[in-house]
Protein backbone atom coordinates (compact mmCIF):
# COMPACT_ATOMS: atom_id res chain seq x y z
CA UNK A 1 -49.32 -109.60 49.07
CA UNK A 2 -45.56 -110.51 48.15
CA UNK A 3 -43.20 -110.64 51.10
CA UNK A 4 -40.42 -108.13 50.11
CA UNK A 5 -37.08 -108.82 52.26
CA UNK A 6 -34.96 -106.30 50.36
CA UNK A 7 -35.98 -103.17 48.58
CA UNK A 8 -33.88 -100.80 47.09
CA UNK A 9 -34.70 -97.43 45.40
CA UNK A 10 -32.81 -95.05 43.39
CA UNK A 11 -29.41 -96.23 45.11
CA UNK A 12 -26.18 -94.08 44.29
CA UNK A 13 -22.42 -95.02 45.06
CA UNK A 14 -20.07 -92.24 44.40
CA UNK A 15 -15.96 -93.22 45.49
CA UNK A 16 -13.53 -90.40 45.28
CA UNK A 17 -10.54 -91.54 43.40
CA UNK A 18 -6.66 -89.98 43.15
CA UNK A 19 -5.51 -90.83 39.56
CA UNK A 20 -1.92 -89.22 40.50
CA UNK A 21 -0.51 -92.40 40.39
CA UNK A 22 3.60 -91.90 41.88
CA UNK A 23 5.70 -94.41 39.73
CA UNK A 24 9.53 -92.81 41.52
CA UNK A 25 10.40 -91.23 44.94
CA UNK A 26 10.90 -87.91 43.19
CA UNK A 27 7.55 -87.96 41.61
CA UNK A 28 5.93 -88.55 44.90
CA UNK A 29 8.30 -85.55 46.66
CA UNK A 30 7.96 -83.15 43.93
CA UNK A 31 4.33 -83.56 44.13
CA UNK A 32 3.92 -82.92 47.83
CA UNK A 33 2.90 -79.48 47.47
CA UNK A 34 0.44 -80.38 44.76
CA UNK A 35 -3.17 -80.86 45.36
CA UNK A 36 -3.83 -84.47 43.75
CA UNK A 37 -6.76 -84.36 41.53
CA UNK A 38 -9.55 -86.34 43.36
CA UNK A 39 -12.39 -87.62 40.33
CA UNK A 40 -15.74 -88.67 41.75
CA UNK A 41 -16.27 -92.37 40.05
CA UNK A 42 -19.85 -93.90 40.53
CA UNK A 43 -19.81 -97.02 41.02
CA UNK A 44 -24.07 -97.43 40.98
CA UNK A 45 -26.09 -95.11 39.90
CA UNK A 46 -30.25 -95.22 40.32
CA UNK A 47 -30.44 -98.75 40.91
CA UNK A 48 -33.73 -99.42 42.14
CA UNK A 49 -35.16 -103.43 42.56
CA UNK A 50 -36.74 -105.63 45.18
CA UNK A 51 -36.15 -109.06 46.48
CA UNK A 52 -38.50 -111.77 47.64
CA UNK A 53 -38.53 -114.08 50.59
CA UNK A 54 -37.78 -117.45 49.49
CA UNK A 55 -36.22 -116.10 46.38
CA UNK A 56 -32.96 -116.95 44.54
CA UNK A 57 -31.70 -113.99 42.69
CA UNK A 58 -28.31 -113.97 40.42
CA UNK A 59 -26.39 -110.87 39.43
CA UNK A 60 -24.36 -111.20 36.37
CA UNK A 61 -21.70 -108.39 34.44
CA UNK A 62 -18.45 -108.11 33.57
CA UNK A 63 -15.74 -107.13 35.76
CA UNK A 64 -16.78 -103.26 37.10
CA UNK A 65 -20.23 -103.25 37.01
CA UNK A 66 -20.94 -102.47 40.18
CA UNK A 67 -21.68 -106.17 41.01
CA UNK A 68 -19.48 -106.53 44.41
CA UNK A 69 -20.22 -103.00 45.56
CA UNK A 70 -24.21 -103.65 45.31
CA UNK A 71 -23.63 -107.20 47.39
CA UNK A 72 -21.88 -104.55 49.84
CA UNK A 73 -25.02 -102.09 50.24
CA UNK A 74 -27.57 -105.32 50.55
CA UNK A 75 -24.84 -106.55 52.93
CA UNK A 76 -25.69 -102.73 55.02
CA UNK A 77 -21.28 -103.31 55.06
CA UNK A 78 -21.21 -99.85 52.69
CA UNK A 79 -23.92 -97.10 52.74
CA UNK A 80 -25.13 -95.94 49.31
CA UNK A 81 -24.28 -92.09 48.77
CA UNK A 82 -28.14 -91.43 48.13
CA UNK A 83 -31.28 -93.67 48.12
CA UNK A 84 -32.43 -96.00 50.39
CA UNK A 85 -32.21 -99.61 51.09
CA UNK A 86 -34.58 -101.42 53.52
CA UNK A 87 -33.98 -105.54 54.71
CA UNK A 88 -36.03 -107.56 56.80
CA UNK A 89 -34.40 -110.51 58.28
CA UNK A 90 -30.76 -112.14 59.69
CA UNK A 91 -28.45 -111.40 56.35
CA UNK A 92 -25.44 -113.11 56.44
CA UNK A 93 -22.95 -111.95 53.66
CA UNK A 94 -19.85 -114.43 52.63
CA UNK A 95 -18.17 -111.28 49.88
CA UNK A 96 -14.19 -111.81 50.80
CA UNK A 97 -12.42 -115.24 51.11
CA UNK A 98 -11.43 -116.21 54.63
CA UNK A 99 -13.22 -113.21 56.06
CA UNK A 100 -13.25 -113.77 59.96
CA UNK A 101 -10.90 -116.37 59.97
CA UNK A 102 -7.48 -115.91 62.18
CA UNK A 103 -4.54 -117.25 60.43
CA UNK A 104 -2.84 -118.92 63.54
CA UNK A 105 -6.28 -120.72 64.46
CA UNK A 106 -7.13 -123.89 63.63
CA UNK A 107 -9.83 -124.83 61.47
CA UNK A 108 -12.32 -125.84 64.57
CA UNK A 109 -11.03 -122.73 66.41
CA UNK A 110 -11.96 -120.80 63.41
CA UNK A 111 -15.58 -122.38 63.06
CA UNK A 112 -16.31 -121.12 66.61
CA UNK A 113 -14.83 -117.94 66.17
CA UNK A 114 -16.13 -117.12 62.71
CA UNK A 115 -19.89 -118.75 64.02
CA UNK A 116 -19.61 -116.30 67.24
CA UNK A 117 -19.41 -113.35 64.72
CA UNK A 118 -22.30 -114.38 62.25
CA UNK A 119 -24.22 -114.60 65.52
CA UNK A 120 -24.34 -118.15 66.56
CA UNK A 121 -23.90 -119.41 70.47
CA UNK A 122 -21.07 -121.26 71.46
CA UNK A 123 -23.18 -124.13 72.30
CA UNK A 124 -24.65 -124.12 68.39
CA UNK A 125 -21.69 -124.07 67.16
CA UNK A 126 -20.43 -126.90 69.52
CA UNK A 127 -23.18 -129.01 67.54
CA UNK A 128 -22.29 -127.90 64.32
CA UNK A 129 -18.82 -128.55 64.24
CA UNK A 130 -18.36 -131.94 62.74
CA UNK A 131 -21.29 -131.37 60.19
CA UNK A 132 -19.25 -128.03 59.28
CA UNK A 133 -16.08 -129.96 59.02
CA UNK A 134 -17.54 -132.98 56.93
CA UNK A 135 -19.76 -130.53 54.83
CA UNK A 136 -15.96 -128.62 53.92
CA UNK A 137 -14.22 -132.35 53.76
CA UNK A 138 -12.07 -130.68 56.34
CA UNK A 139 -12.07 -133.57 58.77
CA UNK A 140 -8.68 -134.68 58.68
CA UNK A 141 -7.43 -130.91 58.78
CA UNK A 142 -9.71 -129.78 61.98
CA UNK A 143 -6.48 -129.15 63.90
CA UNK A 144 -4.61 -127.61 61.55
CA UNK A 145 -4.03 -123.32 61.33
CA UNK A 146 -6.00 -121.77 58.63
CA UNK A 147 -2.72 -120.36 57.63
CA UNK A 148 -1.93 -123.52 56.15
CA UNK A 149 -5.03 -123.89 54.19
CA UNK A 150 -5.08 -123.05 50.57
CA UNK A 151 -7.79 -120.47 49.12
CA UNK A 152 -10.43 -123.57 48.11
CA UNK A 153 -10.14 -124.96 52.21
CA UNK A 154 -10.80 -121.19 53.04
CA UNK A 155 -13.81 -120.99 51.08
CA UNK A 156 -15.17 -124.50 51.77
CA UNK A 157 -14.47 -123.54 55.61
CA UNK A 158 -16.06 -120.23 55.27
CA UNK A 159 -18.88 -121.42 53.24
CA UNK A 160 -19.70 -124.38 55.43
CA UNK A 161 -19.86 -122.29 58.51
CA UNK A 162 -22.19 -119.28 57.04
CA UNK A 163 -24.83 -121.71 55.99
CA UNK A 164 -25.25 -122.95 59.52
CA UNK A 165 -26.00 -119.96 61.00
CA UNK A 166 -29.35 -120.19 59.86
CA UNK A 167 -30.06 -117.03 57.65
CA UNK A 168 -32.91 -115.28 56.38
CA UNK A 169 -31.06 -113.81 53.59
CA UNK A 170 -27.41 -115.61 52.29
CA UNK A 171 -25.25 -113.18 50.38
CA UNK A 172 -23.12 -114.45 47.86
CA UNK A 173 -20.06 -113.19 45.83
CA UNK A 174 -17.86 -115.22 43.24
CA UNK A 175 -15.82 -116.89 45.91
CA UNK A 176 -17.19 -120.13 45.65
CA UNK A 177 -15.56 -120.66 41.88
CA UNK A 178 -12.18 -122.06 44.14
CA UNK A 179 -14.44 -125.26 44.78
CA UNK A 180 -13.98 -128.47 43.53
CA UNK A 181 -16.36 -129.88 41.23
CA UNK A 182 -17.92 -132.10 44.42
CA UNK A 183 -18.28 -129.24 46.70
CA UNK A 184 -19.92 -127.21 43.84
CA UNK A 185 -22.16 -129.94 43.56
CA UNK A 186 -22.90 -129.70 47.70
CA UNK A 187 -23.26 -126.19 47.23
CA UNK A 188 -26.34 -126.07 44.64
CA UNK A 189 -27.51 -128.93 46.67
CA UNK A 190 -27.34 -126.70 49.78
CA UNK A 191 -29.14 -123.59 48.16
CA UNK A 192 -32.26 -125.61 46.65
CA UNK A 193 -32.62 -126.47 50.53
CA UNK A 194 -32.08 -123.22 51.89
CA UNK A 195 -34.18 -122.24 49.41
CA UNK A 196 -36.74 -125.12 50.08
CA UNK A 197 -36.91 -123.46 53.41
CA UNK A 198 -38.31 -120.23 52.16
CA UNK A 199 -34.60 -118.55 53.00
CA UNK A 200 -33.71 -115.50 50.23
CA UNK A 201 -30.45 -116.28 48.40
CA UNK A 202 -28.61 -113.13 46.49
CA UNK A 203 -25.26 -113.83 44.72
CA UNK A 204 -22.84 -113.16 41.65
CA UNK A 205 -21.70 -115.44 39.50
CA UNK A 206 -19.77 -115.37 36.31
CA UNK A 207 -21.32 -119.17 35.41
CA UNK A 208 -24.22 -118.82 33.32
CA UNK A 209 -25.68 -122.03 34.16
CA UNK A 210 -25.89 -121.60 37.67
CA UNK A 211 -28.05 -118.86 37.30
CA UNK A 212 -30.52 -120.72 34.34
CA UNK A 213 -30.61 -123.29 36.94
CA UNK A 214 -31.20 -122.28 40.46
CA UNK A 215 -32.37 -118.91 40.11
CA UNK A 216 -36.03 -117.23 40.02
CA UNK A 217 -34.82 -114.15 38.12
CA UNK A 218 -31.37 -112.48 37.03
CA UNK A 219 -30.39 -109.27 37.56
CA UNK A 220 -27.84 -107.60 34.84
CA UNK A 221 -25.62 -104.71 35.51
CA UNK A 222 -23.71 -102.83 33.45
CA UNK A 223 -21.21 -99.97 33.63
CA UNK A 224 -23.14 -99.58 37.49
CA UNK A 225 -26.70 -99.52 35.80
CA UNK A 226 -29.66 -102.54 36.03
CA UNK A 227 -29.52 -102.96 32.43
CA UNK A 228 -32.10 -105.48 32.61
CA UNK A 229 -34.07 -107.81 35.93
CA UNK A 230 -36.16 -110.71 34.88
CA UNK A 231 -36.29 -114.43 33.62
CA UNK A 232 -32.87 -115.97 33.85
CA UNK A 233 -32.93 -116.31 30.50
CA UNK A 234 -33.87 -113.21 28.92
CA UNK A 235 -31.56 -111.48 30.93
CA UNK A 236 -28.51 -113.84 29.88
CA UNK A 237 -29.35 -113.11 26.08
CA UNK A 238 -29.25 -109.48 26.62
CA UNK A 239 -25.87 -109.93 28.80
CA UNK A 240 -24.50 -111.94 25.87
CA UNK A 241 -25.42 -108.91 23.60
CA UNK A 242 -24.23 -106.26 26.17
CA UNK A 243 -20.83 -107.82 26.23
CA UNK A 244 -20.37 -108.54 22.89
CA UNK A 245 -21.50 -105.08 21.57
CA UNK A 246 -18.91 -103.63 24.56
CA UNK A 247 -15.52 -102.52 22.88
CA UNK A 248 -13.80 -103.12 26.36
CA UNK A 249 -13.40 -106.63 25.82
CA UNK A 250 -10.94 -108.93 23.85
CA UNK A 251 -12.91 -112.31 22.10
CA UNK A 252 -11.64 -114.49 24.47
CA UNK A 253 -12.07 -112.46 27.54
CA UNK A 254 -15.73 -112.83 26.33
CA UNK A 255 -16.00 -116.48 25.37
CA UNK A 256 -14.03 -117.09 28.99
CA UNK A 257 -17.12 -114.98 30.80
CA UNK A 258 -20.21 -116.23 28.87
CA UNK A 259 -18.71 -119.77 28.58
């Protein structure tokens, strides 16, 4: 039998959201006594999929499709509204840039700091340091405070630290598009051998490629639905149609997404 690490069936996100935008002070006091209207937006709705051990799986879709907020639910950082998720394994999610990192720390303060809250011991991360920092090319800025460090030395940092804490399942969002072209490279180099190692990798991507590449299948949402789960592939045809057929989207915006 398959080895499922992450099921989830018939998940539901519902947000409540105040569209009385204020745009002067006398707007916002005039309104006081008002009740704001409050809309329920879903942000998923019935998605239901499983994920293998030793699996990579990429999520693709345009920009509010529910992509981030699913990483959140897998993540168990946000609880669905109804349905039910179940994980088995360590799941370490990297979703927000510089996430656990103190500004006036330096970058090996940081490591230990930010390797203490994905679980690791301080003498782990001890060892780990200076493979962390050369992995980032962050060696000559160990000493320096992270709030000195532009987004791309965040996410290398970040990044670099994550995958050394040894997880079952690595969650991934689109923060990893600051890289460099060499640290890219490191990166797909890093999840073949996390993936080598039987480890589950789940993240979205707006680059095509990556996902024809490294990934087992592809998962395509849409307006907070699974349009479509399968061969890499198939599913970027039928996100190529999706987007194209969507009325939301100026040419370019499309040409810049499906590159």
């Amino acid at each position: 039998m398959s080895d499922i690490v992450i099921e989830l069936k018939n998940i539901h996100k519902k947000f409540k959201l105040n569209y009385n935008e204020k745009s002067s002070v006398y707007e916002t006091l005039s309104s006081l006594k008002k009740k704001n209207p409050i809309l329920d937006f879903y942000a998923l709705t019935n998605v239901s999929f499983s994920v293998e051990k030793g699996e990579m799986l990429g999520i693709i879709g345009h920009n509010g499709s529910g992509k981030s907020t699913l990483l959140k639910i897998i993540s168990e950082i946000v609880e669905p509204t109804t349905g039910s998720i179940k994980t088995k394994g360590k799941i370490v999610p990297f979703l927000q840039l510089g996430a656990g990192f103190h500004p006036d720390l330096t970058a090996i303060e940081n490591i230990k700091m930010y390797g203490m809250i994905l679980g690791m011991s301080k003498e782990a991360i001890s060892k780990k340091v200076s493979e962390i920092l050369q992995f980032a090319d962050l060696e000559n800025f160990k000493d320096v405070k992270a709030k000195n460090f532009s987004s791309g030395m965040f996410a290398r940092l970040a990044f670099a630290t994550a995958i050394q804490s040894d997880p079952d399942i690595l969650v991934i969002d689109e923060v990893l598009a600051v890289g460099d072209l060499d640290f890219q490279k490191k990166s797909y180099e890093k999840f073949l051998e996390i993936k080598k190692n039987n480890k589950t990798i789940v993240f979205v991507t707006y680059n095509l490629n990556e996902v024809l590449n490294l990934c087992d299948r592809a998962v395509l949402m849409f307006k907070g639905h699974v349009v479509d789960i399968g061969k890499p592939e198939d599913v970027i045809d039928k996100y190529q149609t999706v987007v194209i057929k969507s009325d939301k989207y100026h040419e370019e915006e499309i040409a810049r997404k499906i590159g």
